[in-house]
N, C-alpha and C. Protein backbone atom coordinates (compact mmCIF):
# COMPACT_ATOMS: atom_id res chain seq x y z
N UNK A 1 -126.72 116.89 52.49
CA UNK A 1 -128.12 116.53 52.29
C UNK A 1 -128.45 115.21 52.99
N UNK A 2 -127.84 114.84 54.04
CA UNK A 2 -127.95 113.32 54.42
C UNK A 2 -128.92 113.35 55.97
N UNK A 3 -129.10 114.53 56.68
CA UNK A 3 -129.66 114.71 57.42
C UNK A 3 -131.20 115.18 57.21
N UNK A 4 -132.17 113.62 57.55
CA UNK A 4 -133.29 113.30 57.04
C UNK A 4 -134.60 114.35 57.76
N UNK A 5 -134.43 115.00 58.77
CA UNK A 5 -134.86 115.96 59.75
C UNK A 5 -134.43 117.49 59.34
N UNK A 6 -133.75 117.88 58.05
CA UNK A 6 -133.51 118.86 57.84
C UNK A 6 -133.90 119.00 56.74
N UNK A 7 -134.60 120.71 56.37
CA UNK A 7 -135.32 121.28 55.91
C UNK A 7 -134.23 121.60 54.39
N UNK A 8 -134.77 121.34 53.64
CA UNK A 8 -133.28 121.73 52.41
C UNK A 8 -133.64 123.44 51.86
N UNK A 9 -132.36 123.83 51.30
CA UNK A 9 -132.27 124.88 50.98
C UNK A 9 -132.38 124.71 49.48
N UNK A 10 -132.90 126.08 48.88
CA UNK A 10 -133.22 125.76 47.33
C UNK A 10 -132.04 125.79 46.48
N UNK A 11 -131.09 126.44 46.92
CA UNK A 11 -129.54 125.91 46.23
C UNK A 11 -129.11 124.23 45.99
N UNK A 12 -129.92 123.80 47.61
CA UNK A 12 -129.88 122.28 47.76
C UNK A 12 -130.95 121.49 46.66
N UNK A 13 -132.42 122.11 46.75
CA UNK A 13 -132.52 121.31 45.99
C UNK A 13 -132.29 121.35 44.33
N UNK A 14 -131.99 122.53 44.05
CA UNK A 14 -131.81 122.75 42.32
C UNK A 14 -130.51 121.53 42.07
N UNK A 15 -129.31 121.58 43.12
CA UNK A 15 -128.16 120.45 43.21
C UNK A 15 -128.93 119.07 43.06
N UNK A 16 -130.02 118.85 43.64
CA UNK A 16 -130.05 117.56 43.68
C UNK A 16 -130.33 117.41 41.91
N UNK A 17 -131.03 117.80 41.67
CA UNK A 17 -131.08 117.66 39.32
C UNK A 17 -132.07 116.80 39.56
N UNK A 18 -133.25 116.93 40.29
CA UNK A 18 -134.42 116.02 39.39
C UNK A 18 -135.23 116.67 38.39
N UNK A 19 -135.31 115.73 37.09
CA UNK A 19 -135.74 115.83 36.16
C UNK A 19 -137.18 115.80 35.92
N UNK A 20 -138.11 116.73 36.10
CA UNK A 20 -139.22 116.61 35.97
C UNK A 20 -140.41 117.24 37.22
N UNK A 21 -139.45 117.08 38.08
CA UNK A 21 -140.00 117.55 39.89
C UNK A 21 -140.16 119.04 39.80
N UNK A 22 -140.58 119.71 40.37
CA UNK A 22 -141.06 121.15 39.94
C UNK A 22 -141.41 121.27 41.91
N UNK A 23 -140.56 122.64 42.33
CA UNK A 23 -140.77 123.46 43.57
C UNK A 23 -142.04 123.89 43.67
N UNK A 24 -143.12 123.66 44.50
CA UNK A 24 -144.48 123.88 44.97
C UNK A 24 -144.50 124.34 46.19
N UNK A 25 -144.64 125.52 46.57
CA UNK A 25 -144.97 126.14 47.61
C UNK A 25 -143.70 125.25 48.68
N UNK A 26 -144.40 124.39 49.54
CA UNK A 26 -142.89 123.75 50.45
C UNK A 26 -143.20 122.35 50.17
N UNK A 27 -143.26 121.84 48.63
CA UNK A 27 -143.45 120.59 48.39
C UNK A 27 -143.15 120.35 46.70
N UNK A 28 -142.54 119.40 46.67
CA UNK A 28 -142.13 119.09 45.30
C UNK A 28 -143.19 118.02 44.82
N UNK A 29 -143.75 118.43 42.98
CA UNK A 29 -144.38 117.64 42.08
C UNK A 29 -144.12 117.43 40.84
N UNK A 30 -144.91 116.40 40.58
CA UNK A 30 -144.50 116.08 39.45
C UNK A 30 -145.63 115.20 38.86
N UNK A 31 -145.69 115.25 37.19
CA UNK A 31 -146.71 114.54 37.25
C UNK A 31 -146.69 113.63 35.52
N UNK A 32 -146.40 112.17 36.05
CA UNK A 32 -146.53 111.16 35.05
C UNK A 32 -147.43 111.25 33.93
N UNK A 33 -147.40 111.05 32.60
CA UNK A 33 -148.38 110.83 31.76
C UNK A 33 -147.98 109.38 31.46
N UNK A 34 -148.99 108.70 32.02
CA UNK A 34 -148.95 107.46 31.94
C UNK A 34 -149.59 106.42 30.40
N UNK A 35 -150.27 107.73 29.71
CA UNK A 35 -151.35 106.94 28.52
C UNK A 35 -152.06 105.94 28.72
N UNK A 36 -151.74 105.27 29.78
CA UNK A 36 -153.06 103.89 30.10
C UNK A 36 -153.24 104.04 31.62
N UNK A 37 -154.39 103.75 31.60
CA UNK A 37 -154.35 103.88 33.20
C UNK A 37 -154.31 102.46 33.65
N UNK A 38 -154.21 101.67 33.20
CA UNK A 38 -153.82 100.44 33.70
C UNK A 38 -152.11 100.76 34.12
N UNK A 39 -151.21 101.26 33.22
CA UNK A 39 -149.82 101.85 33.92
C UNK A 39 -149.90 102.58 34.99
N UNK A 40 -151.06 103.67 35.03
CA UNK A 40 -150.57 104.68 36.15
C UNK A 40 -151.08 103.76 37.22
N UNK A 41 -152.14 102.89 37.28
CA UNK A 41 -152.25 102.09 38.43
C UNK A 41 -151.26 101.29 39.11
N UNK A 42 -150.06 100.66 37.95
CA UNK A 42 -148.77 100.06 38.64
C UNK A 42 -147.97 100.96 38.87
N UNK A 43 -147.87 102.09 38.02
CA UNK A 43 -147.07 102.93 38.70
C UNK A 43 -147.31 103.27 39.81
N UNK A 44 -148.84 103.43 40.48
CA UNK A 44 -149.20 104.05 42.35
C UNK A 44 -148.61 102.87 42.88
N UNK A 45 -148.99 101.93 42.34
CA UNK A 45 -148.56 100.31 43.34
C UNK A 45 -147.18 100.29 43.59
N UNK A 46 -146.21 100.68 42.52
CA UNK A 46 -144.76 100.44 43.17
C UNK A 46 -144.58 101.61 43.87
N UNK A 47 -145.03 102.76 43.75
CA UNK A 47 -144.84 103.93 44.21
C UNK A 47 -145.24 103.57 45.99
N UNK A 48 -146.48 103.31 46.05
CA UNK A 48 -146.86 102.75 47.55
C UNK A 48 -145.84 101.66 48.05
N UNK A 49 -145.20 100.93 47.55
CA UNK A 49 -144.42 99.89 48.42
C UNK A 49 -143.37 100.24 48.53
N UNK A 50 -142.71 101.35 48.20
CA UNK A 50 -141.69 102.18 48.13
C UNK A 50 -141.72 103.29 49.31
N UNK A 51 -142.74 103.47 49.08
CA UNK A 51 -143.66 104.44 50.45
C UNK A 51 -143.11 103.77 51.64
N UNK A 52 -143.92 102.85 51.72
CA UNK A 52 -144.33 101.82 52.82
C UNK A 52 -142.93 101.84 53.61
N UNK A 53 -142.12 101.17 52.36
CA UNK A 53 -140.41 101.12 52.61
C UNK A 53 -139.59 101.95 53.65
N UNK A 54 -140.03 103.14 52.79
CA UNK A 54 -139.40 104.48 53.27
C UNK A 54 -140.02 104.94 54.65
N UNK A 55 -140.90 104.30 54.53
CA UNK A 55 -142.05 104.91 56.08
C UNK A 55 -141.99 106.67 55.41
N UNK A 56 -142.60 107.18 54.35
CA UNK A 56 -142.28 108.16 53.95
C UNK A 56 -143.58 108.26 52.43
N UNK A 57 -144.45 108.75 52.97
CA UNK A 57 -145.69 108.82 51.95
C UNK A 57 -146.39 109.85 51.71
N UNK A 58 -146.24 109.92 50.33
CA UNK A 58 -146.52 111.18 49.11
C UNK A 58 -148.25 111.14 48.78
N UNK A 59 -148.49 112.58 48.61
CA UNK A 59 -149.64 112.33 48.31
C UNK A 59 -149.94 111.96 46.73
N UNK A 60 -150.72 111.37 46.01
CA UNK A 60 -150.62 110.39 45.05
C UNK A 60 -152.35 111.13 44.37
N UNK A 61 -152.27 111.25 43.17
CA UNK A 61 -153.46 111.52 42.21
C UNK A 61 -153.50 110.59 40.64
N UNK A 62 -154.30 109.42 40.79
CA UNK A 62 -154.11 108.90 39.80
C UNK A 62 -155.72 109.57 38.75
N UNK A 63 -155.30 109.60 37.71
CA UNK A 63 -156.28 109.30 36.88
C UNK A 63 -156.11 109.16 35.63
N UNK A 64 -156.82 109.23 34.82
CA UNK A 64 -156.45 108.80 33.16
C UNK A 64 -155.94 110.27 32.37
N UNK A 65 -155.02 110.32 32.18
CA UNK A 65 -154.28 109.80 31.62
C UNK A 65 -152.57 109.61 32.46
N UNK A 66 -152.87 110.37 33.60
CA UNK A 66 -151.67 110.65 34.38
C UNK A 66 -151.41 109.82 35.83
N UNK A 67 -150.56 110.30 36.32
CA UNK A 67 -150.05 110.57 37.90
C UNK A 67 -149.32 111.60 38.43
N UNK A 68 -150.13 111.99 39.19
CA UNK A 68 -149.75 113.17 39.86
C UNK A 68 -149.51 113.04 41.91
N UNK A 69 -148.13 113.32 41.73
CA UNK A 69 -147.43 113.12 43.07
C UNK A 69 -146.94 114.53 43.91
N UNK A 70 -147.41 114.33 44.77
CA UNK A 70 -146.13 115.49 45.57
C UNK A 70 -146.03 114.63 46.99
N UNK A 71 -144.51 115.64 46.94
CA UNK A 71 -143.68 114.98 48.33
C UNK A 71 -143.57 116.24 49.18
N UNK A 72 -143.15 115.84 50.40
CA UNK A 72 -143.29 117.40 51.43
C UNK A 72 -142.83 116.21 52.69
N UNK A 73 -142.26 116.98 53.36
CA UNK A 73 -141.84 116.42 54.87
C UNK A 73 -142.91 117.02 55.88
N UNK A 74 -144.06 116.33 56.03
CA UNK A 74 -144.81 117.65 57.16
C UNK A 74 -144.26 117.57 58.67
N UNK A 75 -143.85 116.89 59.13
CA UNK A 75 -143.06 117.06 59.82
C UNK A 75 -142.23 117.79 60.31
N UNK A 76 -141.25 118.51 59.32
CA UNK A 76 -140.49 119.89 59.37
C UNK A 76 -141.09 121.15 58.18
N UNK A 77 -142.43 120.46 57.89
CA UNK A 77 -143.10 121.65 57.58
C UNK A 77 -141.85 122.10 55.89
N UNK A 78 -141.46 121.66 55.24
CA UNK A 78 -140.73 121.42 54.12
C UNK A 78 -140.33 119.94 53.65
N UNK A 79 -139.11 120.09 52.26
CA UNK A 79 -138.44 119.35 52.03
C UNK A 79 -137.27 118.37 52.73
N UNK A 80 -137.29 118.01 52.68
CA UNK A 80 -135.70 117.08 53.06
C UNK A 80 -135.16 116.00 52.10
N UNK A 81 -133.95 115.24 52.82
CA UNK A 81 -133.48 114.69 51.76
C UNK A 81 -134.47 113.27 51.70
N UNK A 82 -135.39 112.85 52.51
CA UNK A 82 -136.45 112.32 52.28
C UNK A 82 -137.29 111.79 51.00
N UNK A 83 -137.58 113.23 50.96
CA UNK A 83 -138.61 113.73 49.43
C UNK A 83 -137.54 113.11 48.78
N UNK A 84 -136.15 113.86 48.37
CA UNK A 84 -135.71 113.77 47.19
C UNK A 84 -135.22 112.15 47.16
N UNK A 85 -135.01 111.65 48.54
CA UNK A 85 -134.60 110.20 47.87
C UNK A 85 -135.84 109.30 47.60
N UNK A 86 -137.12 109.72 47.67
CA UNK A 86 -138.21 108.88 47.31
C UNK A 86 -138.55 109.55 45.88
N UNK A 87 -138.45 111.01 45.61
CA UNK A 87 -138.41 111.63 44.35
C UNK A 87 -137.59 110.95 43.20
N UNK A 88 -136.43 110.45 43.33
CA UNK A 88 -135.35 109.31 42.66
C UNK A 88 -136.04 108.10 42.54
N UNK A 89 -136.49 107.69 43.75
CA UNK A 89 -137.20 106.14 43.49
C UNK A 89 -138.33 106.52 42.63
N UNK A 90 -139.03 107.36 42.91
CA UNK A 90 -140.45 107.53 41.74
C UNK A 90 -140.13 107.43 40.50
N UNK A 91 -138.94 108.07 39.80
CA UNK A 91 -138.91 108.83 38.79
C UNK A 91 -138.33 107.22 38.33
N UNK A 92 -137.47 106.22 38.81
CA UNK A 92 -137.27 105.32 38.65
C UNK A 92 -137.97 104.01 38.48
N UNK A 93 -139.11 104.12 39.19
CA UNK A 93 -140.27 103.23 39.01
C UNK A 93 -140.83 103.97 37.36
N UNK A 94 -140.96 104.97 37.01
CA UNK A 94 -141.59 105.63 35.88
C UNK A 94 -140.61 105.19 34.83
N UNK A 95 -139.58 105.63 35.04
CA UNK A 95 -138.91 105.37 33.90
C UNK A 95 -138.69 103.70 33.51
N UNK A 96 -138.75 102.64 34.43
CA UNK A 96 -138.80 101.41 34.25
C UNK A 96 -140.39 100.74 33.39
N UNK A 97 -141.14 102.22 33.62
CA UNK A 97 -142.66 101.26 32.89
C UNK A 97 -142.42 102.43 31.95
N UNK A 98 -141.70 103.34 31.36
CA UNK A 98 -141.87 103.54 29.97
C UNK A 98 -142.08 105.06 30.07
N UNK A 99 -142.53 105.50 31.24
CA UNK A 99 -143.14 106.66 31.59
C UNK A 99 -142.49 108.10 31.87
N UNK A 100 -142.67 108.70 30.76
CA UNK A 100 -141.63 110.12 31.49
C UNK A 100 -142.66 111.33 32.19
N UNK A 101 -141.97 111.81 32.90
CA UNK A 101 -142.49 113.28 33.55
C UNK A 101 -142.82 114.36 32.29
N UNK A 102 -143.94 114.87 32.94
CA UNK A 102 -144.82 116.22 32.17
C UNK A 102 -143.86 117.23 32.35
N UNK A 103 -143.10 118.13 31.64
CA UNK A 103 -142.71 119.22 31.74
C UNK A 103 -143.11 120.46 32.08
């Protein structure tokens, strides 16, 4: 999974075990219940500088009461290990403000 230009296979991504991320057509989501939207607003903010980081940016839906993210490589027109290593950082920014994923 280390080759950032390659398209993952769904064996690949069920292996990777994110908790909360859900397979969407050729893009993975997920979506925060934040209860304040003053949280889901820091949650977009670390989420964007993480982005920025990665040179690697998700499309982002804030509103009250949630956040709602998906990742996609458009580039190769799917996933890669991209998504899932910014999918880790998200879920990590969430879980540091308190926040778990919608099931």
């Amino acid at each position: 999974m280390t080759d950032p230009q390659r398209k993952l296979s769904a064996a690949e991504l069920t292996e990777a075990g994110l908790t909360g991320w859900h397979l969407t057509g050729e893009a993975l989501t997920a979506t925060f219940k934040t209860r304040k939207f003053s949280t889901g607003l820091e949650l977009v903010n670390r989420i964007g500088a993480s982005a920025e980081k990665a040179n690697h940016h998700p499309d982002l839906t804030l509103t009250y009461p949630q956040v709602g993210v998906t990742l996609s490589s458009h580039d190769v027109g799917g996933i890669t290990s991209r998504d899932i290593d910014l999918a880790r950082t998200i879920s990590g920014h969430a879980a540091d403000l308190g926040v778990a994923p919608a099931e």
